[in-house]
C-alpha atoms as a PDB file:
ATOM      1  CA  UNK A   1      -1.502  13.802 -14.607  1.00  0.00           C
ATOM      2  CA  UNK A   2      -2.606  14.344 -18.337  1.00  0.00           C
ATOM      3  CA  UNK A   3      -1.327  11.245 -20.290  1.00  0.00           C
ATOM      4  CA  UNK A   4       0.965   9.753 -17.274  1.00  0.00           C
ATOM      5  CA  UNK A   5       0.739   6.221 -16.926  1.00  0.00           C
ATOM      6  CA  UNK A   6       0.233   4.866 -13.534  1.00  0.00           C
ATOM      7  CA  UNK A   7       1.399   1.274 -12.451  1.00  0.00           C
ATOM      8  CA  UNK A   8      -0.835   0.354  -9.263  1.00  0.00           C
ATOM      9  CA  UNK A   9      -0.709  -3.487  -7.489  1.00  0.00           C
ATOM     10  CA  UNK A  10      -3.238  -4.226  -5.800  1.00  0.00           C
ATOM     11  CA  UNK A  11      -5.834  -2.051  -7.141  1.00  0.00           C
ATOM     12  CA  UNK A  12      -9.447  -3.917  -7.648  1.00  0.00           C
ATOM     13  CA  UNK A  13     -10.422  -2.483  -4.307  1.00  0.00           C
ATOM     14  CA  UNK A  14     -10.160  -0.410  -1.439  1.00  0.00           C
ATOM     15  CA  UNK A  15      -7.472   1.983  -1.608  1.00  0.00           C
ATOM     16  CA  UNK A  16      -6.044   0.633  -4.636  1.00  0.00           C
ATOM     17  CA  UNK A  17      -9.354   1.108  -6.802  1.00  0.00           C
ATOM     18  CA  UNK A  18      -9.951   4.420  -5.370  1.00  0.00           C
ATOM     19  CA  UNK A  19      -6.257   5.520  -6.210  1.00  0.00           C
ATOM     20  CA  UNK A  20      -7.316   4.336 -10.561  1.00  0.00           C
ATOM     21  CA  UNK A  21     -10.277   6.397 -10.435  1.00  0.00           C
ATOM     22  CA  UNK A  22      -8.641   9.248  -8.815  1.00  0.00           C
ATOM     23  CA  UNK A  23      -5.184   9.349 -10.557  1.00  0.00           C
ATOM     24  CA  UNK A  24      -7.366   8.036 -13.838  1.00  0.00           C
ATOM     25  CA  UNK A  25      -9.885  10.951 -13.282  1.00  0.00           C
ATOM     26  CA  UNK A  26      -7.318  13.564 -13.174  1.00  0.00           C
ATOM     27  CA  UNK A  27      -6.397  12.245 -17.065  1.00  0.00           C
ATOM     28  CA  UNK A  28      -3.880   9.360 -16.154  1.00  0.00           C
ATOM     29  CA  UNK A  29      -3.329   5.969 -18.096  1.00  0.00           C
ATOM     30  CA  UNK A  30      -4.026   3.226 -15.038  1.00  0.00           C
ATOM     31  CA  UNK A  31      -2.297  -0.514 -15.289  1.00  0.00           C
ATOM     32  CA  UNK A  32      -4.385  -2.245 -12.664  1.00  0.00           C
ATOM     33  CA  UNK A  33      -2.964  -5.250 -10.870  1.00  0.00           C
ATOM     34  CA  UNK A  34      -4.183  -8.248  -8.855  1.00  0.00           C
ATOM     35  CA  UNK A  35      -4.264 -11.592  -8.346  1.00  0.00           C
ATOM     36  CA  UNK A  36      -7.907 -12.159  -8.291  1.00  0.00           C
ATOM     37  CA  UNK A  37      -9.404 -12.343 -12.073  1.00  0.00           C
ATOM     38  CA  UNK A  38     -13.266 -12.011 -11.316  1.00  0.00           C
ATOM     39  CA  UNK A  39     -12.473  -9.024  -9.166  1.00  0.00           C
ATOM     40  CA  UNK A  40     -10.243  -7.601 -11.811  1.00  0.00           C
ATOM     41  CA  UNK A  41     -12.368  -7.879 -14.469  1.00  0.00           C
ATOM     42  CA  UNK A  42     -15.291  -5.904 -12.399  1.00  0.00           C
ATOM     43  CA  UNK A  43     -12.736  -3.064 -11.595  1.00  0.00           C
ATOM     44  CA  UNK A  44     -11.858  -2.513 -15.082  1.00  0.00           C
ATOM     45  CA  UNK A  45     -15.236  -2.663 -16.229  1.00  0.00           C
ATOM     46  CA  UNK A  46     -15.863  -0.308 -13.249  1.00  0.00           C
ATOM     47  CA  UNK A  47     -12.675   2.365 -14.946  1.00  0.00           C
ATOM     48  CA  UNK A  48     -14.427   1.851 -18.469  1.00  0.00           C
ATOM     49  CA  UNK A  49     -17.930   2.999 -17.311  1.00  0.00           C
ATOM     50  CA  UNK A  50     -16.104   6.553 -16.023  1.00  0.00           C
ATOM     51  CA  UNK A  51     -13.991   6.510 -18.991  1.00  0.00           C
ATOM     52  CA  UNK A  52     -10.654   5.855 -17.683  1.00  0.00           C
ATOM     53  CA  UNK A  53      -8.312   4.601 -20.028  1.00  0.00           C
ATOM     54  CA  UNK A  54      -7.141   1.359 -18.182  1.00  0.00           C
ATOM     55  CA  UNK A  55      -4.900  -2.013 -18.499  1.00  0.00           C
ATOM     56  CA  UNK A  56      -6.452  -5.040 -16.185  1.00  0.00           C
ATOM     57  CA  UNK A  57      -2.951  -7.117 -15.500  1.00  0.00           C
ATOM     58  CA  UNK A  58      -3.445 -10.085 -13.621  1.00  0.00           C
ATOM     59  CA  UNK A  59      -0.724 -10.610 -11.172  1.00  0.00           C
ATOM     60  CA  UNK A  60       0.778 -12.116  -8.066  1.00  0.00           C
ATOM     61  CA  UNK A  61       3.232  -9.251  -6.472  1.00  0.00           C
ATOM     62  CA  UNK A  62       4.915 -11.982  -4.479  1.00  0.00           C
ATOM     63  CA  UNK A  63       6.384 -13.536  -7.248  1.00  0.00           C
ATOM     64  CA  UNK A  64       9.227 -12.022  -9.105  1.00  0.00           C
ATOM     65  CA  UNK A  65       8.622 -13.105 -12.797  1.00  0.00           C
ATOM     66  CA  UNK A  66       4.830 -11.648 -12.327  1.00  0.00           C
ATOM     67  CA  UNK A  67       6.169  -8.256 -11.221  1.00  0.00           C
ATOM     68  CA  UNK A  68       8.573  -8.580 -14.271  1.00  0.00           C
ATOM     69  CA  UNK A  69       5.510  -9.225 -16.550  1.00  0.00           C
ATOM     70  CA  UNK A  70       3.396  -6.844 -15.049  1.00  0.00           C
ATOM     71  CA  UNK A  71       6.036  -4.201 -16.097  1.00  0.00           C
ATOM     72  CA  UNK A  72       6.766  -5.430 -19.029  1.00  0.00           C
ATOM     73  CA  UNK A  73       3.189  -5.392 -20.554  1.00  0.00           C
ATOM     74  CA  UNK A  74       2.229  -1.926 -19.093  1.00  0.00           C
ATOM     75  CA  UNK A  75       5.366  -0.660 -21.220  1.00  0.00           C
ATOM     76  CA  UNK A  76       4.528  -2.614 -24.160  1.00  0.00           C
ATOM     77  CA  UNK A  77       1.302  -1.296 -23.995  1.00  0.00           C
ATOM     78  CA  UNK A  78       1.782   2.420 -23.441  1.00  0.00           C
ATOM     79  CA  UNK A  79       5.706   2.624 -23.553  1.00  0.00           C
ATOM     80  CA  UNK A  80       6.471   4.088 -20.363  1.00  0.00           C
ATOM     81  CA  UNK A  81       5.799   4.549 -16.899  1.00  0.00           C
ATOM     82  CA  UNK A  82       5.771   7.554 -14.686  1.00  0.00           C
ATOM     83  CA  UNK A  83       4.213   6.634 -11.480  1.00  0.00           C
ATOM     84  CA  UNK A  84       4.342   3.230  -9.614  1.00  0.00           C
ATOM     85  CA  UNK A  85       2.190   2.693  -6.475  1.00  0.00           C
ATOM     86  CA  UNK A  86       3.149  -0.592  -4.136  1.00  0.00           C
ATOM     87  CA  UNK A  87      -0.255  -0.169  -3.160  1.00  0.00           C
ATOM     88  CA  UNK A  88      -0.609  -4.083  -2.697  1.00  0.00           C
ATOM     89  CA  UNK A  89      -0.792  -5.363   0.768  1.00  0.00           C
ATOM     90  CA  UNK A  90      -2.141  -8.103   3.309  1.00  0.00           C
ATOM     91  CA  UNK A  91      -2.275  -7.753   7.359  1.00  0.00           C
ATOM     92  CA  UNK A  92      -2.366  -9.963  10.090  1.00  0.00           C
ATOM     93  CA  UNK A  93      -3.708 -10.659  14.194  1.00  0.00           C
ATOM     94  CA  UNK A  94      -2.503 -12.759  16.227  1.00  0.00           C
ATOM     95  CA  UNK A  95       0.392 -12.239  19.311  1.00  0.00           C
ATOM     96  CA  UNK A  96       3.681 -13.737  18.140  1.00  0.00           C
ATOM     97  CA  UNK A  97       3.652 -16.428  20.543  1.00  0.00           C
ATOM     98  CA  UNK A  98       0.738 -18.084  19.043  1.00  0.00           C
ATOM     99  CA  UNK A  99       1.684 -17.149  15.844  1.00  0.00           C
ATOM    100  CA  UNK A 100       2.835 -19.921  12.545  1.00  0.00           C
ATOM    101  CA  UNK A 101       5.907 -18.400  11.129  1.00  0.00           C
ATOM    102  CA  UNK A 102       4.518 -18.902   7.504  1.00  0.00           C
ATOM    103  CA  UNK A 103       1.882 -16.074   8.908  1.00  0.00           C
ATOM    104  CA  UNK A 104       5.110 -13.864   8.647  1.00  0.00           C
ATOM    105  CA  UNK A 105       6.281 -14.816   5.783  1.00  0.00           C
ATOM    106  CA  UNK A 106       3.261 -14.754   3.492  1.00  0.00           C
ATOM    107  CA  UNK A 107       3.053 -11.242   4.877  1.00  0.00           C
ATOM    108  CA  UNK A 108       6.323  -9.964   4.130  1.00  0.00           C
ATOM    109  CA  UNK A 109       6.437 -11.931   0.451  1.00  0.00           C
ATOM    110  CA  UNK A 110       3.377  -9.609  -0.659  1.00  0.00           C
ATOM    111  CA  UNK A 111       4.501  -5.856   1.142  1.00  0.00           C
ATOM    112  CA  UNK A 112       8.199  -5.984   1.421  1.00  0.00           C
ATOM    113  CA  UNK A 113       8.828  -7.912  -1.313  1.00  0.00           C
ATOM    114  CA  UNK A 114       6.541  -7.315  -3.560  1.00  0.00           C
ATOM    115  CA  UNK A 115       7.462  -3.547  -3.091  1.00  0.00           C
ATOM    116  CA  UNK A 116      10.915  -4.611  -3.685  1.00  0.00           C
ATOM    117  CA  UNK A 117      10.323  -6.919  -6.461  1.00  0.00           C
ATOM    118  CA  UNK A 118       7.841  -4.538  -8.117  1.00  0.00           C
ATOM    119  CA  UNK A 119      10.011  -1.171  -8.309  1.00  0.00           C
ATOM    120  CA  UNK A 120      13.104  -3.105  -9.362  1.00  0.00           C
ATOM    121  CA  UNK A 121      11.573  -3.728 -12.431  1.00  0.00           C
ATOM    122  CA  UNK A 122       9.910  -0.439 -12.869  1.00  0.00           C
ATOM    123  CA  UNK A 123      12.542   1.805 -12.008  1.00  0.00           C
ATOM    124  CA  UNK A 124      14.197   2.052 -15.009  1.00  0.00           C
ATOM    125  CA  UNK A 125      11.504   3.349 -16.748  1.00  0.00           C
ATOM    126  CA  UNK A 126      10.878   5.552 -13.880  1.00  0.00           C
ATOM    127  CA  UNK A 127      14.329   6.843 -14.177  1.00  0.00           C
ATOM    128  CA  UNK A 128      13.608   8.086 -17.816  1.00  0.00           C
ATOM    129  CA  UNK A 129      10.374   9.948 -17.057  1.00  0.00           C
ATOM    130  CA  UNK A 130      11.835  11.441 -13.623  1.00  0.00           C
ATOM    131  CA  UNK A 131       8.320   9.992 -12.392  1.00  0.00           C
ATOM    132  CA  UNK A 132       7.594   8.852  -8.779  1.00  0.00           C
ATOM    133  CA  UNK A 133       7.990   5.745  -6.568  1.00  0.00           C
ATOM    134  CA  UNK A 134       5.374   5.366  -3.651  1.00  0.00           C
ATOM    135  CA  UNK A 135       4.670   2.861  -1.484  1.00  0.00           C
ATOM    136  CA  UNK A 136       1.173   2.718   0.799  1.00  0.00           C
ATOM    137  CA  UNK A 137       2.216   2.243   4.106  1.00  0.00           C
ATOM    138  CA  UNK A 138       0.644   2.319   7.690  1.00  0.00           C
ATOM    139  CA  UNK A 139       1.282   3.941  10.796  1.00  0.00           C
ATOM    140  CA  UNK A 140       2.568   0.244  11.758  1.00  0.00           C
ATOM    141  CA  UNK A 141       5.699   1.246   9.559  1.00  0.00           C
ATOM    142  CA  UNK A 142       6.487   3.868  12.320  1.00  0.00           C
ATOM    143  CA  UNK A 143       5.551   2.125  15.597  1.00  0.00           C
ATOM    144  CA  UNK A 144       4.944  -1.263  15.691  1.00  0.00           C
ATOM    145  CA  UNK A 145       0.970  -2.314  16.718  1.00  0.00           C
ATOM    146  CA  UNK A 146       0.662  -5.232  19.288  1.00  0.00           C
ATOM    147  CA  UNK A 147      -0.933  -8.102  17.561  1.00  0.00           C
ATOM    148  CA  UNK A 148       0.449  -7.422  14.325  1.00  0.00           C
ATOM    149  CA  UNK A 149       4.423  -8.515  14.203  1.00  0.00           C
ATOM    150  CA  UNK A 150       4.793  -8.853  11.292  1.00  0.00           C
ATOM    151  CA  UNK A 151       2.258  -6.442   9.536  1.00  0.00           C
ATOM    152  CA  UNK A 152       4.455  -3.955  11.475  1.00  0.00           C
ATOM    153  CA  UNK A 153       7.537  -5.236  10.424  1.00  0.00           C
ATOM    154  CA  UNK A 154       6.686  -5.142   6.450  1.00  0.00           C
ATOM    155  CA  UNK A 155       6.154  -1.881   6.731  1.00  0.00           C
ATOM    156  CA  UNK A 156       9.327  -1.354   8.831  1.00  0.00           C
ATOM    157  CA  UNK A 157      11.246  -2.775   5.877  1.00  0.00           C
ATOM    158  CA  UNK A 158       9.159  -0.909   3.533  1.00  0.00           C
ATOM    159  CA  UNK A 159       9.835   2.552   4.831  1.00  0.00           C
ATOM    160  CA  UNK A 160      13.941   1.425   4.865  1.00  0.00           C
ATOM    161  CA  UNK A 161      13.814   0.373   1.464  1.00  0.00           C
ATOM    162  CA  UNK A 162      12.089   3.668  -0.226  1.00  0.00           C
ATOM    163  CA  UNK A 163      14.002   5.529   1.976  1.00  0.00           C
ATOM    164  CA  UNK A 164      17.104   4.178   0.837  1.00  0.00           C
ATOM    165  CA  UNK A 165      16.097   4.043  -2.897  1.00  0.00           C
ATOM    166  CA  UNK A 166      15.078   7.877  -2.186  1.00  0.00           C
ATOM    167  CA  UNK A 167      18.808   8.775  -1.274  1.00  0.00           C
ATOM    168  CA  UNK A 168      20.123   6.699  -3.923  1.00  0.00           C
ATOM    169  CA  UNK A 169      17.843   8.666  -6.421  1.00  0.00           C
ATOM    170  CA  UNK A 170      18.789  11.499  -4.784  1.00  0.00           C
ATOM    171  CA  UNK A 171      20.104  13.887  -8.243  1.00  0.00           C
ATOM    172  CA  UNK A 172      18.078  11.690 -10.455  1.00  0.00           C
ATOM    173  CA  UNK A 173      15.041  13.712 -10.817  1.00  0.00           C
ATOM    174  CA  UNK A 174      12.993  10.686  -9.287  1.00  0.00           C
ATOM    175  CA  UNK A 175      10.164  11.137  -6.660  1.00  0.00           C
ATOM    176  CA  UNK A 176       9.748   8.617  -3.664  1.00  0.00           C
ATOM    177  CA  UNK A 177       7.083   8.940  -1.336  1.00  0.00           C
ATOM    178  CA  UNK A 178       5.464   7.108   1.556  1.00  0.00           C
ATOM    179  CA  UNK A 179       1.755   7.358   2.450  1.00  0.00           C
ATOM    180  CA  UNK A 180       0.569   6.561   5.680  1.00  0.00           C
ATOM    181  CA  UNK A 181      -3.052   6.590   5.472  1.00  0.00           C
ATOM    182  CA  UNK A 182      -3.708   5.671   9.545  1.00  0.00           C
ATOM    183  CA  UNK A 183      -7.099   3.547   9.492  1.00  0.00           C
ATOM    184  CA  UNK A 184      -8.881   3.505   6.491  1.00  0.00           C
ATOM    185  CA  UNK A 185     -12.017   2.025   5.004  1.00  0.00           C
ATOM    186  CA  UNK A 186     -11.202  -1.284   3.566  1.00  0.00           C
ATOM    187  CA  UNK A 187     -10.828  -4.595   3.260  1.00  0.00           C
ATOM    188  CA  UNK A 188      -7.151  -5.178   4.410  1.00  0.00           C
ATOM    189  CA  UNK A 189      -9.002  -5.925   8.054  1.00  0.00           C
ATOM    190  CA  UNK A 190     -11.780  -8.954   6.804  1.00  0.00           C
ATOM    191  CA  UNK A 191      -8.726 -10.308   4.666  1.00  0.00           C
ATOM    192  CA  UNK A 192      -5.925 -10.478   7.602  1.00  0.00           C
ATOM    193  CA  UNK A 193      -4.369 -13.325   8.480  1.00  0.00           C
ATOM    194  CA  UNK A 194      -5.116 -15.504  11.828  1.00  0.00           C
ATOM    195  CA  UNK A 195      -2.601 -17.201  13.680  1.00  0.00           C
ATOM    196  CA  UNK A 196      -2.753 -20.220  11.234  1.00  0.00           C
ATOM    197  CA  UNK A 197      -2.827 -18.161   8.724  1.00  0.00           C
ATOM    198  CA  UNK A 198      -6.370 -18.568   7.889  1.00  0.00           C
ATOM    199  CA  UNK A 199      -8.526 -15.501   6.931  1.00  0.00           C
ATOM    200  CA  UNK A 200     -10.144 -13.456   9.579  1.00  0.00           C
ATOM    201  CA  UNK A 201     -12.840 -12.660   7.723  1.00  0.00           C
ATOM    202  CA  UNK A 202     -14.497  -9.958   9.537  1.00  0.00           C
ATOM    203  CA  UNK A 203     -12.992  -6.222  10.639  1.00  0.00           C
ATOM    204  CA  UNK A 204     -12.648  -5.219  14.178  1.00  0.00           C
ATOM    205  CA  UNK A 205     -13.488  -1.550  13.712  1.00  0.00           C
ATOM    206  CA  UNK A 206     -16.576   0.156  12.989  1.00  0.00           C
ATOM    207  CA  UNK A 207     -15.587   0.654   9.203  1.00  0.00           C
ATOM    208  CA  UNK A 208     -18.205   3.225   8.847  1.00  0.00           C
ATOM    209  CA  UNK A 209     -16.535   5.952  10.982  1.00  0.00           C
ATOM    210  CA  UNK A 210     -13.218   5.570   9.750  1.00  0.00           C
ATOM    211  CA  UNK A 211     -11.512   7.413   6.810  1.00  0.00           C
ATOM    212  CA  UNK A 212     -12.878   6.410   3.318  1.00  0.00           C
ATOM    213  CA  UNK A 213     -10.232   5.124   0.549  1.00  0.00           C
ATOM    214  CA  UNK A 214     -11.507   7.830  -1.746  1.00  0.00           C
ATOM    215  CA  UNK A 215     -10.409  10.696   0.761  1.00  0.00           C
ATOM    216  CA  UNK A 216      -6.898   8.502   1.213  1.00  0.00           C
ATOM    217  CA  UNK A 217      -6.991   8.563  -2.540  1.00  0.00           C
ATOM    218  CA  UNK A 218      -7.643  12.002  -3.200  1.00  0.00           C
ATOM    219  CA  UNK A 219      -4.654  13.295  -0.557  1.00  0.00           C
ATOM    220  CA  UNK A 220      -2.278  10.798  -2.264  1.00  0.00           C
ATOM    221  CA  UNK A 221      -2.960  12.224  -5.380  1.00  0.00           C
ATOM    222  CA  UNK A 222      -2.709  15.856  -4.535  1.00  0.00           C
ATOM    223  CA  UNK A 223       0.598  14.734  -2.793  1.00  0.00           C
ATOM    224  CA  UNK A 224       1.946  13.041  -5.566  1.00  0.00           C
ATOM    225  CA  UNK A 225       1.375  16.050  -7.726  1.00  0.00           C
ATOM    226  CA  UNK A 226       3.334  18.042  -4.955  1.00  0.00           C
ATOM    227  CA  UNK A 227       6.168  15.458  -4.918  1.00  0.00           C
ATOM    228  CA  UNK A 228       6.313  15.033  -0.996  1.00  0.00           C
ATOM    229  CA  UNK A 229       8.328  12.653   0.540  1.00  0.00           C
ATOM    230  CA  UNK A 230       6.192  11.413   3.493  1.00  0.00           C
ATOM    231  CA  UNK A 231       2.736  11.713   3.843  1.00  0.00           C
ATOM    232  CA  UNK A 232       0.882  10.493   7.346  1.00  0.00           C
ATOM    233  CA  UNK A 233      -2.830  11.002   6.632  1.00  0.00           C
ATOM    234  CA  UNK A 234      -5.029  11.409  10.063  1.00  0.00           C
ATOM    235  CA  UNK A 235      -4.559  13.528  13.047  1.00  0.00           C
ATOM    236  CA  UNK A 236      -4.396  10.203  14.830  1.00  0.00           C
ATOM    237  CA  UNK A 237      -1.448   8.714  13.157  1.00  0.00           C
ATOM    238  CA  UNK A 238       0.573  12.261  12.774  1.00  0.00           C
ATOM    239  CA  UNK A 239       0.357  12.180  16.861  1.00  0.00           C
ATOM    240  CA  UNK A 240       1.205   8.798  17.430  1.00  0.00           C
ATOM    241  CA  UNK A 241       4.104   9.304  15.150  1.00  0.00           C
ATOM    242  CA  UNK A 242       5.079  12.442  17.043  1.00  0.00           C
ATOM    243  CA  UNK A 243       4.631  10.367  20.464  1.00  0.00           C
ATOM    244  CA  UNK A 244       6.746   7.629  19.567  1.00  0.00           C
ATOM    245  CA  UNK A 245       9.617   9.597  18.716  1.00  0.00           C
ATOM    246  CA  UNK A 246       9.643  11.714  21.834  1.00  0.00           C
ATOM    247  CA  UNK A 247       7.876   9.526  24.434  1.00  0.00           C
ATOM    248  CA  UNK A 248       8.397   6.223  23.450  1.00  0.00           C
ATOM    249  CA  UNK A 249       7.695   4.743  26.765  1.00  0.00           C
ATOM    250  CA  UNK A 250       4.325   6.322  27.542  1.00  0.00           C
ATOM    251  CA  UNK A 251       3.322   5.695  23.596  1.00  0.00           C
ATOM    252  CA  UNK A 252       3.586   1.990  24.295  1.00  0.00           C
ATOM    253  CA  UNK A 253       1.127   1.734  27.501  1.00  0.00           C
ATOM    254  CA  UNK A 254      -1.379   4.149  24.927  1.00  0.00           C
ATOM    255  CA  UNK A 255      -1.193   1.417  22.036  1.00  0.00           C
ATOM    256  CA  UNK A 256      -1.914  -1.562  23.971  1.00  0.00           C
ATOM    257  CA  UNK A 257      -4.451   0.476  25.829  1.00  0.00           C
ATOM    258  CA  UNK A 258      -5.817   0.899  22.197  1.00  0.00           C
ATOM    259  CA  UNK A 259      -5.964  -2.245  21.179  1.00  0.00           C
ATOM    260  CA  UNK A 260      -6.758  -3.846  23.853  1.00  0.00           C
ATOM    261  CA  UNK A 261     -10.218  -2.275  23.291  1.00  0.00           C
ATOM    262  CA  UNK A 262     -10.654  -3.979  19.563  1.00  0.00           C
ATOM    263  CA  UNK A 263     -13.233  -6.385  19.154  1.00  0.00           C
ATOM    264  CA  UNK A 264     -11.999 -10.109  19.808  1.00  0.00           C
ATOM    265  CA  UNK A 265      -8.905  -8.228  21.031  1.00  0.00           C
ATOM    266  CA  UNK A 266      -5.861 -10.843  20.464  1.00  0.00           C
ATOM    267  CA  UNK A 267      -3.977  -8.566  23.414  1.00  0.00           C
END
């Protein structure tokens, strides 16, 4: 990773922050993105403090012309790109049938599209350096979770895309990869969407005995450096994955068992 620079959205916490001091530890450049300034400015101050060399880009991965900035000042900055990671992402609960269809829209503007929007712009760069293009994904992106339409169907139309762009790419010396981490500690959970698309505010899991972001971080980046192509994290997800494909019909009484046991269960 000596001297690579790495584009990641959505990177002033959680996972995203994690992956800048672990890609930035290992002697990467890191262009951090989000849409928050005050958090922003704490995680580059954060990157300073270790003595990462870092770029603070404020920016809205919805939106097309701020993924076309974004890209644009990381290259004017350090003139390339070699790694891009559509690490930014939002989730929501609620069952469809109570659900506001702007729920499912503001969800897929920021992970489908924002992947989409975010490697267009990238990829030519990344096409020069024969870097890598990796989006963080979920479990959801394999078998869709009750509660979460269209969480699971972002990631759905995440996997498609990257594995389409991973065919096209095919003889052009460019890595794509998707990382499942399974559930991680975060704050994807207390920022989900409701219903009405209001935040939920608090996390239905015991965030303490789940996976930390700097583990997640630390297997992406040892992946990355390997140049895999898919990457499902936990024992957990790697078995509902294997379920799914060969026992579809028993995996779907065993999810909504699962969630049927969160807290405040919407199932």
């Amino acid at each position: 990773m000596k001297d690579k620079v790495v584009l990641i959205t959505g990177s002033t916490s959680g996972i995203g922050k994690a992956l800048a001091i672990a890609f930035g530890r290992a002697g990467a450049k890191v262009v951090i993105t989000g849409r928050n300034t005050a958090s922003l400015a704490a995680a580059t101050a954060e990157l300073k403090q270790l003595y990462i060399q870092n770029l603070a880009i404020q920016a809205d991965v919805s939106k097309e012309e701020d993924c076309a900035r974004m890209v644009a000042e990381t290259v004017a900055a350090f003139g390339k790109i070699d790694i891009l990671i559509n690490n930014a992402g939002i989730s929501m609960r609620a069952l469809f049938q109570d659900l506001e269809l702007e729920v499912i829209r503001k969800v897929m503007d920021i992970n489908f599209y924002g992947t989409v929007y975010a490697t267009k712009f990238a990829l030519p760069y990344i096409l020069k350096t024969k870097g890598s293009v990796i989006g963080i994904s979920s479990i959801a992106g394999y078998r869709g979770l009750p509660g979460r339409t269209g969480y699971s169907a972002s990631k759905f139309a995440m996997h498609g895309f990257l594995e389409t762009l991973r065919t096209e790419v095919l003889h052009q010396g460019v890595h794509v990869m998707v990382a499942c981490p399974g559930f991680t500690s975060s704050n994807i959970r207390n920022t989900a969407l409701t219903a009405t698309g209001q935040i939920q505010g608090e996390s239905p899991l015991d965030e303490g005995k789940i996976m930390s972001a700097e583990e997640v971080a630390d297997r992406i980046l040892k992946a990355t450096k390997q140049r895999k192509r898919d990457l499902i994290i936990t024992t957990q997800g790697k078995l509902t994955v294997f379920l799914n494909k060969w026992l579809p019909g028993l995996t779907d009484k065993l999810v909504l068992n699962h969630f049927k046991k969160e807290k405040n269960s919407p199932v």
